[in-house]
N, C-alpha and C. Protein backbone atom coordinates (compact mmCIF):
# COMPACT_ATOMS: atom_id res chain seq x y z
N UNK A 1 -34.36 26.70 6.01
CA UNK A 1 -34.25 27.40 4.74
C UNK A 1 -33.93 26.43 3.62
N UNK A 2 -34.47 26.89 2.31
CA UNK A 2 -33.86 25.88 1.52
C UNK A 2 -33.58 27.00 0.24
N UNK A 3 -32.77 26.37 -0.66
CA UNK A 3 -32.27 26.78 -2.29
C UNK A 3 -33.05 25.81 -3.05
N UNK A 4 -32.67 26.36 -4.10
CA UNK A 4 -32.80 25.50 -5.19
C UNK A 4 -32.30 24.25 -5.12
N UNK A 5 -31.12 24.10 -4.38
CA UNK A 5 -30.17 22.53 -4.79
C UNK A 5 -31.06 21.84 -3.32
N UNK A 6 -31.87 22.28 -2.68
CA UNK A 6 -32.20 21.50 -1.31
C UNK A 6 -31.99 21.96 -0.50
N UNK A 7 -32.33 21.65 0.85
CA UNK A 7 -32.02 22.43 2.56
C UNK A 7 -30.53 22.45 2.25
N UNK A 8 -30.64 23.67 2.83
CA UNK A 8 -29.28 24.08 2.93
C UNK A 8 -28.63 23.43 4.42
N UNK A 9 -27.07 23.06 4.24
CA UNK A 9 -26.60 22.44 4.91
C UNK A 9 -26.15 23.47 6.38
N UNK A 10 -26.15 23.48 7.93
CA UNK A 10 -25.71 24.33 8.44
C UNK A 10 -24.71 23.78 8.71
N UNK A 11 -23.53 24.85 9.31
CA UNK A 11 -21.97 24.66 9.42
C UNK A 11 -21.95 23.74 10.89
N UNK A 12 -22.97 23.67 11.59
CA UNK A 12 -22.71 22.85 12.43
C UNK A 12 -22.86 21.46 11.99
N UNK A 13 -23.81 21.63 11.51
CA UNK A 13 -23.88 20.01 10.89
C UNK A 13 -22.50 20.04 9.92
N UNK A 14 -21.93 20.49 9.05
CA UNK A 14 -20.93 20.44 8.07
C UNK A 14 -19.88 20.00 9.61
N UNK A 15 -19.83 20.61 10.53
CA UNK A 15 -18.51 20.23 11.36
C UNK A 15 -18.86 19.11 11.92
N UNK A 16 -20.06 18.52 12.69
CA UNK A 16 -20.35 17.05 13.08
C UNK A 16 -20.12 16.26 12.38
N UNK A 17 -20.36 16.29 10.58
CA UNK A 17 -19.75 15.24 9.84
C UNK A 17 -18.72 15.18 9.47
N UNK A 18 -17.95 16.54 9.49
CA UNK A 18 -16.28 15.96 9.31
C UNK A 18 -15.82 15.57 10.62
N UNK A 19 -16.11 16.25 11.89
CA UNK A 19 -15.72 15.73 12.79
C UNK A 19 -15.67 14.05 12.58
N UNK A 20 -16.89 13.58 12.08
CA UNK A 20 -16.94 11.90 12.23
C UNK A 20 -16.25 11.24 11.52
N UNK A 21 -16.37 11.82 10.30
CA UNK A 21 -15.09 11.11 9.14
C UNK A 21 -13.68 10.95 9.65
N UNK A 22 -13.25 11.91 10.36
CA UNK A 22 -11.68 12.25 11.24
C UNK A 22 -12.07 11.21 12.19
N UNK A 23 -13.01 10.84 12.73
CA UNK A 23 -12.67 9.61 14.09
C UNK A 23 -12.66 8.43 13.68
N UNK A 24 -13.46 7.95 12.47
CA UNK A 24 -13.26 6.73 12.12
C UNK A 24 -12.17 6.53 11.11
N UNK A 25 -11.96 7.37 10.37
CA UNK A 25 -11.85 7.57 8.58
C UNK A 25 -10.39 7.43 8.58
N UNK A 26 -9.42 7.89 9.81
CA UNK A 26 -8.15 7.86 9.53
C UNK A 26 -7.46 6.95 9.75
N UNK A 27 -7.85 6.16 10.34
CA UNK A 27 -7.11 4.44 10.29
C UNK A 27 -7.62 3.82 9.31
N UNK A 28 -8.94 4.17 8.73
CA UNK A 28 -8.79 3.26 7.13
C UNK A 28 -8.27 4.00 6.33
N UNK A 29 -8.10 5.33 5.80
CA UNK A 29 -7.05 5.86 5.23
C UNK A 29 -5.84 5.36 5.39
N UNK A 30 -5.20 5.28 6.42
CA UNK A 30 -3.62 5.01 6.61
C UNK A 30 -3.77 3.13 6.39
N UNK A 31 -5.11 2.35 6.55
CA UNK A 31 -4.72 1.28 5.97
C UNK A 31 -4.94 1.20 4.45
N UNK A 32 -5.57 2.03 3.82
CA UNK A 32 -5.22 2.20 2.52
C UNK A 32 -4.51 1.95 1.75
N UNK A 33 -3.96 3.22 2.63
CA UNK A 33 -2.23 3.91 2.11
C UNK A 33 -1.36 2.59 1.84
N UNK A 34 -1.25 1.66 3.34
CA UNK A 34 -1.11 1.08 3.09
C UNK A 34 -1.10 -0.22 2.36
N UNK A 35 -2.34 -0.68 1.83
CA UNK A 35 -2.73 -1.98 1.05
C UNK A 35 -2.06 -1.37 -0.65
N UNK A 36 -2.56 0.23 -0.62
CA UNK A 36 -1.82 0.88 -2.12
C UNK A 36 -0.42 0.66 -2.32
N UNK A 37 0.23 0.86 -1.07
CA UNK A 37 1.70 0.98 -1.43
C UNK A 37 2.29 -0.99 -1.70
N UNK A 38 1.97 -1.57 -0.99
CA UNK A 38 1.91 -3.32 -1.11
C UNK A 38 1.54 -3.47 -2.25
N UNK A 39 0.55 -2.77 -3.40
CA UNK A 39 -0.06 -2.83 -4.56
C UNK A 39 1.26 -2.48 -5.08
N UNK A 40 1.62 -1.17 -5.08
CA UNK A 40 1.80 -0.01 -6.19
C UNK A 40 3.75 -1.34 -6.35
N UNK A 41 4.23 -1.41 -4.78
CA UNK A 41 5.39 -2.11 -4.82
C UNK A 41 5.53 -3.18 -5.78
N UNK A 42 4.66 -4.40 -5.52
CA UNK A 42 4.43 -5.54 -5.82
C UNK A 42 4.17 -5.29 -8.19
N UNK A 43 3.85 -4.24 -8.71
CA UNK A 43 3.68 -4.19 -10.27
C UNK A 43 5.40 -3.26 -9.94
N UNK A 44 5.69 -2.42 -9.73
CA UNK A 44 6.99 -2.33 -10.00
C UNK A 44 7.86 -3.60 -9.80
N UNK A 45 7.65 -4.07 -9.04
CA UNK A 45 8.94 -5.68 -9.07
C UNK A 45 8.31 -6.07 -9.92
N UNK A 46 7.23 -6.61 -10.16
CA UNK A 46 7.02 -7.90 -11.32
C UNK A 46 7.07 -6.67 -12.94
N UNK A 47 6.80 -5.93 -12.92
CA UNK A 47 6.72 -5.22 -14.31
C UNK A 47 8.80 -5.13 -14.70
N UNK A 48 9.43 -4.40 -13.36
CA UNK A 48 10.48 -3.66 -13.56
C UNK A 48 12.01 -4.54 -13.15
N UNK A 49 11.29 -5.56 -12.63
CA UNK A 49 11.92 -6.52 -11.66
C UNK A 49 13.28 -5.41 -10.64
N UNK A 50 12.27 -4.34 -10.43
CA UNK A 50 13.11 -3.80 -8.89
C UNK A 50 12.55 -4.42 -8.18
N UNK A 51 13.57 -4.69 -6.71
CA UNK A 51 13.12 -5.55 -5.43
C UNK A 51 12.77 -4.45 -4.46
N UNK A 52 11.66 -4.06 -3.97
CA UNK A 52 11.60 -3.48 -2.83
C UNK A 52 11.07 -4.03 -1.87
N UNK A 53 11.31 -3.09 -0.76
CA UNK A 53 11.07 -4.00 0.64
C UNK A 53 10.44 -3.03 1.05
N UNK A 54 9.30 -3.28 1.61
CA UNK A 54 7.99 -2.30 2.53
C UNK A 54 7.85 -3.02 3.83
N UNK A 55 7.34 -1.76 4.60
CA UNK A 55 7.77 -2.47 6.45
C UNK A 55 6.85 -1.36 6.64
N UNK A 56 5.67 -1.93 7.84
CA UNK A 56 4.95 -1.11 8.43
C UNK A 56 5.54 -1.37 9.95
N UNK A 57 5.56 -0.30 11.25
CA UNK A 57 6.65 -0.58 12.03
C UNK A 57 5.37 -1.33 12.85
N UNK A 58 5.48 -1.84 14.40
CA UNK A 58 4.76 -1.79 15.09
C UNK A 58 3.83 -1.43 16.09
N UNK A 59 3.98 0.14 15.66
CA UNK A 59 3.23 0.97 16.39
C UNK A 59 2.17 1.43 15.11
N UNK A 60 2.06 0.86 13.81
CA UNK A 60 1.21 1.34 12.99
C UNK A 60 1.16 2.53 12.91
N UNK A 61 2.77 3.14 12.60
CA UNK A 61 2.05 4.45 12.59
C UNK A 61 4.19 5.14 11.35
N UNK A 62 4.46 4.15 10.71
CA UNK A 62 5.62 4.19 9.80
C UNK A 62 5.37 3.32 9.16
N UNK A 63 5.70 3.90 7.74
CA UNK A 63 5.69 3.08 6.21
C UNK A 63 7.20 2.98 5.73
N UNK A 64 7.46 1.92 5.41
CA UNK A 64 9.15 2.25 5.16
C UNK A 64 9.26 1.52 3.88
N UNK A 65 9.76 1.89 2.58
CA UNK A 65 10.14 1.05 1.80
C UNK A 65 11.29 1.50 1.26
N UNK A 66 12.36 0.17 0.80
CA UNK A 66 13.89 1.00 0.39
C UNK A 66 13.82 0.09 -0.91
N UNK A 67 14.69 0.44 -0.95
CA UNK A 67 14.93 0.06 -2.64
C UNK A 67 16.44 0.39 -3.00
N UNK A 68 16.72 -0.45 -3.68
CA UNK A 68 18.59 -0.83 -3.61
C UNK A 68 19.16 0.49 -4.52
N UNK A 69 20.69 0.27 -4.72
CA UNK A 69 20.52 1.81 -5.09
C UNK A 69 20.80 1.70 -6.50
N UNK A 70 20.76 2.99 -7.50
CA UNK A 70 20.60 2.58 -8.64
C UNK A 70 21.84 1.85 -9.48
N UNK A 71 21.57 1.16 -11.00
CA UNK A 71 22.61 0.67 -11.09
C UNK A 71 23.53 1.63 -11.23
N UNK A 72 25.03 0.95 -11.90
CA UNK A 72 26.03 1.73 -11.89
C UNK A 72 26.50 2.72 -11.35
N UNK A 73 25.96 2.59 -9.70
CA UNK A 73 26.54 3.35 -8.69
C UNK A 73 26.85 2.69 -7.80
N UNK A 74 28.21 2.42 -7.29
CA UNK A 74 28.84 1.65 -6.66
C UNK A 74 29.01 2.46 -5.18
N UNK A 75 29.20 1.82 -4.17
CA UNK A 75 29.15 1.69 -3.10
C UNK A 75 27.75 3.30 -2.34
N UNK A 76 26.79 2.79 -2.65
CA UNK A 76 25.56 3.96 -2.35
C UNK A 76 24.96 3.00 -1.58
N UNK A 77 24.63 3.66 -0.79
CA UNK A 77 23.67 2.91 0.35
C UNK A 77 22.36 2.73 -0.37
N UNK A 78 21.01 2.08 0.42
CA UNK A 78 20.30 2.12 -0.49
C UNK A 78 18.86 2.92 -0.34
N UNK A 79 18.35 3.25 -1.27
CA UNK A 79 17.52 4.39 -0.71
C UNK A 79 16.33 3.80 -0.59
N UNK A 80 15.71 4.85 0.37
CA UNK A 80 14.55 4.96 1.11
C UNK A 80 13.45 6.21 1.12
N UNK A 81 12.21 5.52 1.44
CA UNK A 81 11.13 6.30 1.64
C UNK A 81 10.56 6.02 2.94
N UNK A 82 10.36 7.17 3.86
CA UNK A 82 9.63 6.88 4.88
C UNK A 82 8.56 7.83 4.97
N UNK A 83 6.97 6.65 5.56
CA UNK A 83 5.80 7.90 5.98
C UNK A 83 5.57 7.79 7.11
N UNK A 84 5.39 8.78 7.87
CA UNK A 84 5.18 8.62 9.43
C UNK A 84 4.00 9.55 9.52
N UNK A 85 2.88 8.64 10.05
CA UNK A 85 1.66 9.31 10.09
C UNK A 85 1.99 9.74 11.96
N UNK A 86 0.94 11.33 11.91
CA UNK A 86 0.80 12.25 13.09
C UNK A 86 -0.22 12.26 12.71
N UNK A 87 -1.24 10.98 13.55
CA UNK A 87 -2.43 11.64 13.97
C UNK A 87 -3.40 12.24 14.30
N UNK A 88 -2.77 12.76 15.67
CA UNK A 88 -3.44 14.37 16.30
C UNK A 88 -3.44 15.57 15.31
N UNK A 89 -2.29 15.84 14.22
CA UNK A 89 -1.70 16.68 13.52
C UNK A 89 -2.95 16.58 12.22
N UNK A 90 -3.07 15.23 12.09
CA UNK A 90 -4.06 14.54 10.80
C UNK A 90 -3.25 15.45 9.59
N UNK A 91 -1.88 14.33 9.55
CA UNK A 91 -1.13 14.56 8.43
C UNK A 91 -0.24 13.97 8.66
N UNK A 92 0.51 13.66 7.46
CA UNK A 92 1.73 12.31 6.90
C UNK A 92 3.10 13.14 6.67
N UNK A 93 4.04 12.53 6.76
CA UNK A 93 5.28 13.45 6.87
C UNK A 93 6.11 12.51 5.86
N UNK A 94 6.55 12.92 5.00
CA UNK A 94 7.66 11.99 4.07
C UNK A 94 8.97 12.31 3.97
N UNK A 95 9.77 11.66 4.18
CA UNK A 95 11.35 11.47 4.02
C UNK A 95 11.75 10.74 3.03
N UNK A 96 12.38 11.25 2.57
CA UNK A 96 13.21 10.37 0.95
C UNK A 96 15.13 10.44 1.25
N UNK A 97 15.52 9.53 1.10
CA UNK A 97 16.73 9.17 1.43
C UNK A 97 17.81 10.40 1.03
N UNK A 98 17.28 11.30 -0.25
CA UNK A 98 18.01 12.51 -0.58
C UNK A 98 17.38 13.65 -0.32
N UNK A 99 16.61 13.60 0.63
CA UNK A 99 16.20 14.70 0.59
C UNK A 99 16.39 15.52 2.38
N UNK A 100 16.74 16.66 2.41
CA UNK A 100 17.04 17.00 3.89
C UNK A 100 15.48 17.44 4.37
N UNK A 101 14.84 17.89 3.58
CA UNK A 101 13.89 18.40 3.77
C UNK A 101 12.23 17.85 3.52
N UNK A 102 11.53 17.30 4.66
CA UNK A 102 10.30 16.41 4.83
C UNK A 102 9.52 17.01 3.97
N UNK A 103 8.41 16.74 3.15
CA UNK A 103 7.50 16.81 2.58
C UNK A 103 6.15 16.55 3.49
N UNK A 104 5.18 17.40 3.85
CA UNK A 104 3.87 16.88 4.67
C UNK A 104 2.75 17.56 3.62
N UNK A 105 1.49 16.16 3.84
CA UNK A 105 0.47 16.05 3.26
C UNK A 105 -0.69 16.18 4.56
N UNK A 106 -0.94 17.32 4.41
CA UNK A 106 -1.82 17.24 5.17
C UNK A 106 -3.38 16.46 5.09
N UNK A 107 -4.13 15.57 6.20
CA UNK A 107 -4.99 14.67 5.46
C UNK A 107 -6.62 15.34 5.94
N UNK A 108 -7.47 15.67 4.97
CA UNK A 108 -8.67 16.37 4.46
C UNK A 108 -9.51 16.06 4.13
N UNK A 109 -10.76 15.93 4.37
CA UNK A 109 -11.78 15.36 3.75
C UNK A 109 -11.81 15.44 2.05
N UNK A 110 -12.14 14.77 1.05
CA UNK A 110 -12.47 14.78 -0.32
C UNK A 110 -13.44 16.10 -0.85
N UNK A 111 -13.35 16.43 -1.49
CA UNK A 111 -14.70 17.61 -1.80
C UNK A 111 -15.89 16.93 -1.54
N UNK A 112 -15.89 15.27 -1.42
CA UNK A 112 -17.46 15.15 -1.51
C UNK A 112 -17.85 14.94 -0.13
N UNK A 113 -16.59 15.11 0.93
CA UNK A 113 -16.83 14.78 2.27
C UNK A 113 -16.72 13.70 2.68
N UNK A 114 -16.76 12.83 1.68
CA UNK A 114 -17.22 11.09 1.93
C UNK A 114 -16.11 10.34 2.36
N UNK A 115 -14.77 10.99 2.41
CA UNK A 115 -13.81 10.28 2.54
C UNK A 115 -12.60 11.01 2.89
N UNK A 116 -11.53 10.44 3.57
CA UNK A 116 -10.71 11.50 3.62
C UNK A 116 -9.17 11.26 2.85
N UNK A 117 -8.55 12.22 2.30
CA UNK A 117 -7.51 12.58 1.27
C UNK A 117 -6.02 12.92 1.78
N UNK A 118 -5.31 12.93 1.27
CA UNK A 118 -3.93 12.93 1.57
C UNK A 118 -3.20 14.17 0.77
N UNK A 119 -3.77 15.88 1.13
CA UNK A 119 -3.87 16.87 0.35
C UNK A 119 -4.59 16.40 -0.53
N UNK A 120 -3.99 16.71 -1.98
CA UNK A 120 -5.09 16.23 -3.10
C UNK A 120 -4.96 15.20 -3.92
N UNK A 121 -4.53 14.47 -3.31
CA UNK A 121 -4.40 12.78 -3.44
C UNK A 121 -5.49 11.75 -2.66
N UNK A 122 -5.57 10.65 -3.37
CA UNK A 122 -6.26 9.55 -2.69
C UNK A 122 -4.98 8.75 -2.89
N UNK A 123 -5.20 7.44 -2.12
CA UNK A 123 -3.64 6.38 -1.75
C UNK A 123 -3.42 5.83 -2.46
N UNK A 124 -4.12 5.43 -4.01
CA UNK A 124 -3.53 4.73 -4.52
C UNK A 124 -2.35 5.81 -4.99
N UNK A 125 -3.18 7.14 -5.57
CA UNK A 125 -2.41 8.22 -6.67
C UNK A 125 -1.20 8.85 -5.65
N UNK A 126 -1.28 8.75 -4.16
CA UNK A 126 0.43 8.94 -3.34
C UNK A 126 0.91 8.08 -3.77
N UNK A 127 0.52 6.46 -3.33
CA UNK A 127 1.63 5.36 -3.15
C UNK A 127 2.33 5.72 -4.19
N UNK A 128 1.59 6.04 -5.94
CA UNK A 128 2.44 5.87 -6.84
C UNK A 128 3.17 7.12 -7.33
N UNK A 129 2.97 8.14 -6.82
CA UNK A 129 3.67 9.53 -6.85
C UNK A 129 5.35 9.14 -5.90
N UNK A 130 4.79 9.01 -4.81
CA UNK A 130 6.35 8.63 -3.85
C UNK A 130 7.15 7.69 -4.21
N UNK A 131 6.39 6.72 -4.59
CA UNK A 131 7.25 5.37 -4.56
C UNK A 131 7.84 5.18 -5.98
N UNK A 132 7.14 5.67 -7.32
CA UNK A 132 7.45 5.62 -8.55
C UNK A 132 8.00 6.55 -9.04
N UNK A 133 7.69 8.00 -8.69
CA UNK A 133 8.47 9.33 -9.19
C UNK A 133 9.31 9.71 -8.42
N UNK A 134 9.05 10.11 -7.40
CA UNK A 134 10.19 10.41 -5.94
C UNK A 134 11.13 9.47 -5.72
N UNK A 135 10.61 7.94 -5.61
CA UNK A 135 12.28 7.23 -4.58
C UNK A 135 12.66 6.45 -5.67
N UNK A 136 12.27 6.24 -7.16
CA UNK A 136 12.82 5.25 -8.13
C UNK A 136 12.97 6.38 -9.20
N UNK A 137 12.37 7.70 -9.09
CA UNK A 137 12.45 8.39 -10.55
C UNK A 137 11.86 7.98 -11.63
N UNK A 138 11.00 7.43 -12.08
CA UNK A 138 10.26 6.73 -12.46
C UNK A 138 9.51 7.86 -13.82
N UNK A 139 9.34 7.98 -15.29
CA UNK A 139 8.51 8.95 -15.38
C UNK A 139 7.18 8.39 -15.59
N UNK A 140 5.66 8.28 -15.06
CA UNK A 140 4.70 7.68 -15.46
C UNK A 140 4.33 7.97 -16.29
N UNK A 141 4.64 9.48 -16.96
CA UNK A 141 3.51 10.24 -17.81
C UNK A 141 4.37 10.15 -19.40
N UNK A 142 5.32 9.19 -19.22
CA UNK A 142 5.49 9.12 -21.09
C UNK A 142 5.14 7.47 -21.11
């Protein structure tokens, strides 16, 4: 059958190609994530001269970056962001040093299919949501 816009796509084929994007697509996503957050870290120290420290664990599968605590607060531990990717789940779980309660992004193909997303984020626009608004407070938008 076809439309106007071209053969129409069937849902089996629509599920063979996301199926494929999900087998290859999510270890370069999560190395993304990662090369973004090494980015997004690296212009906050040199712009803000905060020091953070990013740690991927060795199971490739935790993002950790802390960051000292703010000034003029004396004896505060120092805070943290952690992402712990679930695979099988195909979704990211975030912890923030104040927060009791995890945040998960579930990870989705893009509307154009071509790629896959972190809810409705791509990695650069998380790294700098978590790491700049969430664990430093940061406002980007003035």
């Amino acid at each position: 059958m076809e439309d106007h816009n071209g053969p129409e796509q069937s849902r089996i084929d629509v599920k063979i190609k996301r199926d494929n994007l999900f087998k290859g697509g999510l270890e370069d996503l999560w190395d993304s994530l990662w090369q973004a957050i090494e980015i997004t870290c690296n212009k906050i120290t040199s712009h803000w001269s905060i020091p953070l420290t990013k740690k991927l664990n060795d199971g490739n599968s935790v993002i950790r970056v802390t960051a000292p605590p703010k000034e003029g607060i004396m004896a505060q531990p120092d805070r943290f962001l952690e992402i712990r990717l679930h695979r099988e789940e195909r979704k990211i779980v975030v912890r923030l040093h104040c927060d009791s309660t995890p945040s998960v992004y579930l990870i989705k193909p893009d509307p154009s299919a071509e790629s896959l997303r972190f809810g409705d984020f791509g990695s650069v626009a998380i790294s700098e949501k978590l790491i700049a608004e969430r664990l430093l407070e940061l406002n980007l938008n003035s």
